[in-house]
C-alpha atoms as a PDB file:
ATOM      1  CA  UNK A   1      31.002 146.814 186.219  1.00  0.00           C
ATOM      2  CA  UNK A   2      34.101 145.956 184.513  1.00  0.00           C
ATOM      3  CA  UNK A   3      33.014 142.108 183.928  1.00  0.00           C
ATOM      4  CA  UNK A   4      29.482 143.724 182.407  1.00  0.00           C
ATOM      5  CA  UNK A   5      31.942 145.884 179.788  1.00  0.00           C
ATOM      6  CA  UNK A   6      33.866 142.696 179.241  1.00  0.00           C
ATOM      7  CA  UNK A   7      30.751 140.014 179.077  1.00  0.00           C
ATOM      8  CA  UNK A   8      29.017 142.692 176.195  1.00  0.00           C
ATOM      9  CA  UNK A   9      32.868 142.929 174.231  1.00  0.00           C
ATOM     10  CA  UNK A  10      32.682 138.988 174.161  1.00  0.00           C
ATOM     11  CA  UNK A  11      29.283 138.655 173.121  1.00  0.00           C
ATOM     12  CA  UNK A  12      29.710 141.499 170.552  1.00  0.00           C
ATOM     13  CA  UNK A  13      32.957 139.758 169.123  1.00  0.00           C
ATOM     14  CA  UNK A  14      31.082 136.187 168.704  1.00  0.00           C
ATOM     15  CA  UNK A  15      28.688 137.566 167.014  1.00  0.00           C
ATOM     16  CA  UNK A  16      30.979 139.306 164.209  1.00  0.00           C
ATOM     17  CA  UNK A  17      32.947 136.081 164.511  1.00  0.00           C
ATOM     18  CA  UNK A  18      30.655 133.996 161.605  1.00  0.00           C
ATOM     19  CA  UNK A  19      30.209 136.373 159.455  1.00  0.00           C
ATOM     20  CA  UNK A  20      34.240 136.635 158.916  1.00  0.00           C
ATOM     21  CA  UNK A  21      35.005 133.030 158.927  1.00  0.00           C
ATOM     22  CA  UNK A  22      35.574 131.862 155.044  1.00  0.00           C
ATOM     23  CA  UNK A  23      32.380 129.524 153.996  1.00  0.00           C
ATOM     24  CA  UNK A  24      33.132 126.512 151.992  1.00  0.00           C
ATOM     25  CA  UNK A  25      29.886 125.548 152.237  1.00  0.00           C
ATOM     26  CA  UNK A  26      29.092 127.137 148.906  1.00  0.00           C
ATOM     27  CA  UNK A  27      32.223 124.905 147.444  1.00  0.00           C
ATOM     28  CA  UNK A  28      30.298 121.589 149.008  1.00  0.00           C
ATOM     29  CA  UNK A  29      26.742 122.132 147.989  1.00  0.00           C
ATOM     30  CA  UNK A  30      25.483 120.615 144.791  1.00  0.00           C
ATOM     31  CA  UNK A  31      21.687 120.803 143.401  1.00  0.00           C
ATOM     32  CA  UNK A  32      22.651 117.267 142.428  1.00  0.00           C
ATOM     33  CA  UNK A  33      22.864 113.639 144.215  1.00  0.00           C
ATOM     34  CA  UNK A  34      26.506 112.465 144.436  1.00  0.00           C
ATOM     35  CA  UNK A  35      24.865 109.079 142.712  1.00  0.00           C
ATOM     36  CA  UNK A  36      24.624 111.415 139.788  1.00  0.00           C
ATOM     37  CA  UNK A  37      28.007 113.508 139.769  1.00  0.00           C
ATOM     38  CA  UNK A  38      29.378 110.418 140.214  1.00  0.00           C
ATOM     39  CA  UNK A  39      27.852 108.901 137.119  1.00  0.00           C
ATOM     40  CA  UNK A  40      29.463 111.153 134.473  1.00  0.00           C
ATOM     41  CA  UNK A  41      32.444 112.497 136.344  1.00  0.00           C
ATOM     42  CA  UNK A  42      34.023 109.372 136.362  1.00  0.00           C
ATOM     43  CA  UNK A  43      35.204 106.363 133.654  1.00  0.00           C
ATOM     44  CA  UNK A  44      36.720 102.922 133.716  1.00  0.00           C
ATOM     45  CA  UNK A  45      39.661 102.062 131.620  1.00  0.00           C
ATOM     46  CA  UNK A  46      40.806  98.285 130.960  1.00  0.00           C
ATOM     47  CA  UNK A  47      44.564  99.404 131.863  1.00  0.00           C
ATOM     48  CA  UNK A  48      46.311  99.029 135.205  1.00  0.00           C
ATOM     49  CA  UNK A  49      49.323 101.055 133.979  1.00  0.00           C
ATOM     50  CA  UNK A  50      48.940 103.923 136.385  1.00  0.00           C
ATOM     51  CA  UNK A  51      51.874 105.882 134.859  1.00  0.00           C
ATOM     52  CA  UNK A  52      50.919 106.028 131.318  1.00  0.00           C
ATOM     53  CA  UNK A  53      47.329 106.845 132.261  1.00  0.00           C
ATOM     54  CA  UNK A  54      48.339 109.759 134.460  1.00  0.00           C
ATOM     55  CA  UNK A  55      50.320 111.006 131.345  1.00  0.00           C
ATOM     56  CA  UNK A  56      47.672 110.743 129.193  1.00  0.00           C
ATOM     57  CA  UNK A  57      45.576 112.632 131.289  1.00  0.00           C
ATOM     58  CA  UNK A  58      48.145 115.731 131.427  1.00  0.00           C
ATOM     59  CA  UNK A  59      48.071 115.577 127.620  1.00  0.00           C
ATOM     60  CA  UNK A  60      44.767 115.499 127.532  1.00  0.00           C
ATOM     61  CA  UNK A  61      43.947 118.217 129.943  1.00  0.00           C
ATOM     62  CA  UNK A  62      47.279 120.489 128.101  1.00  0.00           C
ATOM     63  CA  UNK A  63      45.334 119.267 124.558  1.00  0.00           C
ATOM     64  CA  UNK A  64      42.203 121.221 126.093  1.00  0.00           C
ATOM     65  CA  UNK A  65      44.099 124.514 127.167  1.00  0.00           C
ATOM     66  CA  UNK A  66      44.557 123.682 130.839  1.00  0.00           C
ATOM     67  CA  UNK A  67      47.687 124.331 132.447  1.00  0.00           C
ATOM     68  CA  UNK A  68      49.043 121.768 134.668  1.00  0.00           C
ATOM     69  CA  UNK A  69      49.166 123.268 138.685  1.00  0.00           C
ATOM     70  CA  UNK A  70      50.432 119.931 140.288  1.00  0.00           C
ATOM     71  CA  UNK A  71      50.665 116.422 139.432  1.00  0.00           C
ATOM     72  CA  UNK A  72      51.679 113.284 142.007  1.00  0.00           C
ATOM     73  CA  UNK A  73      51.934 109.671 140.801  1.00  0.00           C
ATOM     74  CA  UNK A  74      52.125 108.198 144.101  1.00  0.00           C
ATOM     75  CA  UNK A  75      48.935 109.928 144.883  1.00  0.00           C
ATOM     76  CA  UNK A  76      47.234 109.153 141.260  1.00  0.00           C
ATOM     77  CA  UNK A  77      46.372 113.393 141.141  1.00  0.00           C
ATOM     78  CA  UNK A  78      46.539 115.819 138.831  1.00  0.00           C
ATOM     79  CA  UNK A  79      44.816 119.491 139.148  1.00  0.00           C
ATOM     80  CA  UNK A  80      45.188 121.721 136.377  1.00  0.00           C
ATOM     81  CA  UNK A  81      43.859 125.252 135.794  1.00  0.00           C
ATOM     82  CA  UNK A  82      41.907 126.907 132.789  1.00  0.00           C
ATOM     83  CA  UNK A  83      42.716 130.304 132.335  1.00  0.00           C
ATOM     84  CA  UNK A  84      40.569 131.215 129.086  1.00  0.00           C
ATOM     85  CA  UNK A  85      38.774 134.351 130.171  1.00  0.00           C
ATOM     86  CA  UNK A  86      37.455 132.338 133.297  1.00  0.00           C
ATOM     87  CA  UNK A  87      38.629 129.849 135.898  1.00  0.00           C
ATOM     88  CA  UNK A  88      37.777 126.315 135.841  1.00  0.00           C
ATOM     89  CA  UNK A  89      39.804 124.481 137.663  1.00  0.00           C
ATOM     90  CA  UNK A  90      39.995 120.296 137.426  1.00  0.00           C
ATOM     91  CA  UNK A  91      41.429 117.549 139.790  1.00  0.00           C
ATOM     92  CA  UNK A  92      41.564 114.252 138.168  1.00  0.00           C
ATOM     93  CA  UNK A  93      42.368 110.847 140.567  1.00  0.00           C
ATOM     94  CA  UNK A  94      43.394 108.038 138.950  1.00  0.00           C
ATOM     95  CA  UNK A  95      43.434 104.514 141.086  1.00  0.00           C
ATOM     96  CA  UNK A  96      42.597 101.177 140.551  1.00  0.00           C
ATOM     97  CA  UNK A  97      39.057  99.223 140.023  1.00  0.00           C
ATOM     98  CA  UNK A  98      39.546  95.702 140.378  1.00  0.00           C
ATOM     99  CA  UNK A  99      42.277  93.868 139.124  1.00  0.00           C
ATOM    100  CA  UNK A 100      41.888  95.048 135.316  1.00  0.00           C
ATOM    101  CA  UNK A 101      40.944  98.208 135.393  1.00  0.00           C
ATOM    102  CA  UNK A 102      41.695 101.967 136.460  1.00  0.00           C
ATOM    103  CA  UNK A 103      39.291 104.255 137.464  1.00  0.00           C
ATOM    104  CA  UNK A 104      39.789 107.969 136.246  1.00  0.00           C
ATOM    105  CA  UNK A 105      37.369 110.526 137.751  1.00  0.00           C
ATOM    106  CA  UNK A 106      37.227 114.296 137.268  1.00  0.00           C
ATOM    107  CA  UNK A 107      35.582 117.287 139.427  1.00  0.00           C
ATOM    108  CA  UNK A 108      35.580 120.742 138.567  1.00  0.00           C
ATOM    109  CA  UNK A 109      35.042 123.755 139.789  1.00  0.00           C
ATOM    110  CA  UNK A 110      33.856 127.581 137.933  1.00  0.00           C
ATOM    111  CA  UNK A 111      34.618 130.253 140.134  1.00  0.00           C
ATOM    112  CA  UNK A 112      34.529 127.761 143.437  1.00  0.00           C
ATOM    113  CA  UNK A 113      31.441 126.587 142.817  1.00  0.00           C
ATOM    114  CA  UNK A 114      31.401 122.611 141.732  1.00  0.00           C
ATOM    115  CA  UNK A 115      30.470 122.027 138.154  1.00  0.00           C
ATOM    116  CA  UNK A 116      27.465 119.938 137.741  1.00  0.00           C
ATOM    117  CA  UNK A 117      26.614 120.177 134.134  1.00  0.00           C
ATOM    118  CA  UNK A 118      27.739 116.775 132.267  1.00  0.00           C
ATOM    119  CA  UNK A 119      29.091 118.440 129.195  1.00  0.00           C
ATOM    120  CA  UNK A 120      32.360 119.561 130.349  1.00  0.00           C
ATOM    121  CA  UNK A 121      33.152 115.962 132.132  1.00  0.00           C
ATOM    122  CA  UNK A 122      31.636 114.165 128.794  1.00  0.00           C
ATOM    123  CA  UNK A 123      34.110 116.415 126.692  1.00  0.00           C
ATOM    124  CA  UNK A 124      37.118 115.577 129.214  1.00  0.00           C
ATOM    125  CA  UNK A 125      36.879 112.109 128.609  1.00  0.00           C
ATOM    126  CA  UNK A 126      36.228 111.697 124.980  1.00  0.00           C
ATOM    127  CA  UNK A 127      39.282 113.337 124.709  1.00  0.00           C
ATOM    128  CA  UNK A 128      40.921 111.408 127.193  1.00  0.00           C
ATOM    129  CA  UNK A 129      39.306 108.124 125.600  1.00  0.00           C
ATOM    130  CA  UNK A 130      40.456 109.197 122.427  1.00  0.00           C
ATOM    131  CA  UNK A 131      43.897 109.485 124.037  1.00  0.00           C
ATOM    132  CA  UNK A 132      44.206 106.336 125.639  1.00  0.00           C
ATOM    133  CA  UNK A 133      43.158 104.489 122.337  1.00  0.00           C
ATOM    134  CA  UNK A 134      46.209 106.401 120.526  1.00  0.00           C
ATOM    135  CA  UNK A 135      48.688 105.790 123.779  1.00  0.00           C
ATOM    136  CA  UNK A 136      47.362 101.700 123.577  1.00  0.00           C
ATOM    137  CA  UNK A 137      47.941 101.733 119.769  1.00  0.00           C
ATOM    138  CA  UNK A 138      51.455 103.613 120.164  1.00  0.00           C
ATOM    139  CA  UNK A 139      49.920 106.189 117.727  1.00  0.00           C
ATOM    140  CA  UNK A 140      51.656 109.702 117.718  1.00  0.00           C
END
């Protein structure tokens, strides 16, 4: 008798179990193929001057009202959080392609759920194109 009252506690308690456990299934899913993301959430650069890039990039994100959360050159990160009536938040890697060239990619997020329209990332990075053609011409 007192296994039966334990056996029905267990199986009650699994079955509350899922429905508590956080889902970041929601943060993973996109309507989109990664082939695509990928295609306009990232950009080449002809620099290998890791630094300089990863400065521009706070500039740039700062020059579009983000505010910089955390920022690691060893790592080649920086996540930064837009707090204009909504919250978009943006991690930008920056690492090497090749032997002439850095790769700078960007992924977003609204409200935890990945951003998959290209006009955000296509407004990042003309502004962060823009920027590097200043920073390459020493133009303040």
């Amino acid at each position: 008798m007192k296994s039966a009252g334990c056996s029905v506690l267990l199986v009650a308690l699994a079955a509350l179990t899922p429905g508590c456990a956080p889902s970041t299934k929601a943060v993973m899913e996109t309507s989109q193929s990664a082939v695509a993301l990928r295609s306009f959430q990232q950009r080449a650069f002809d620099t290998t001057n890791k630094e300089t890039t990863l400065r521009t990039v706070i500039s740039t994100l700062q020059d579009l009202s983000f505010v910089v959360d955390k920022a690691d050159l060893d790592l080649g990160t920086v996540s930064a959080t837009k707090l204009s009536g909504y919250q978009l938040r943006i991690t930008v890697t920056v690492r090497p392609r090749g032997t002439t060239q850095l790769l700078v990619r960007a992924n977003a997020q609204y409200m935890d759920q990945a951003v998959e329209d290209p006009k955000p990332y296509q407004d990042f990075f003309i502004a962060l194109e823009k920027s590097m053609f200043l920073t390459a011409h020493q133009v303040d």
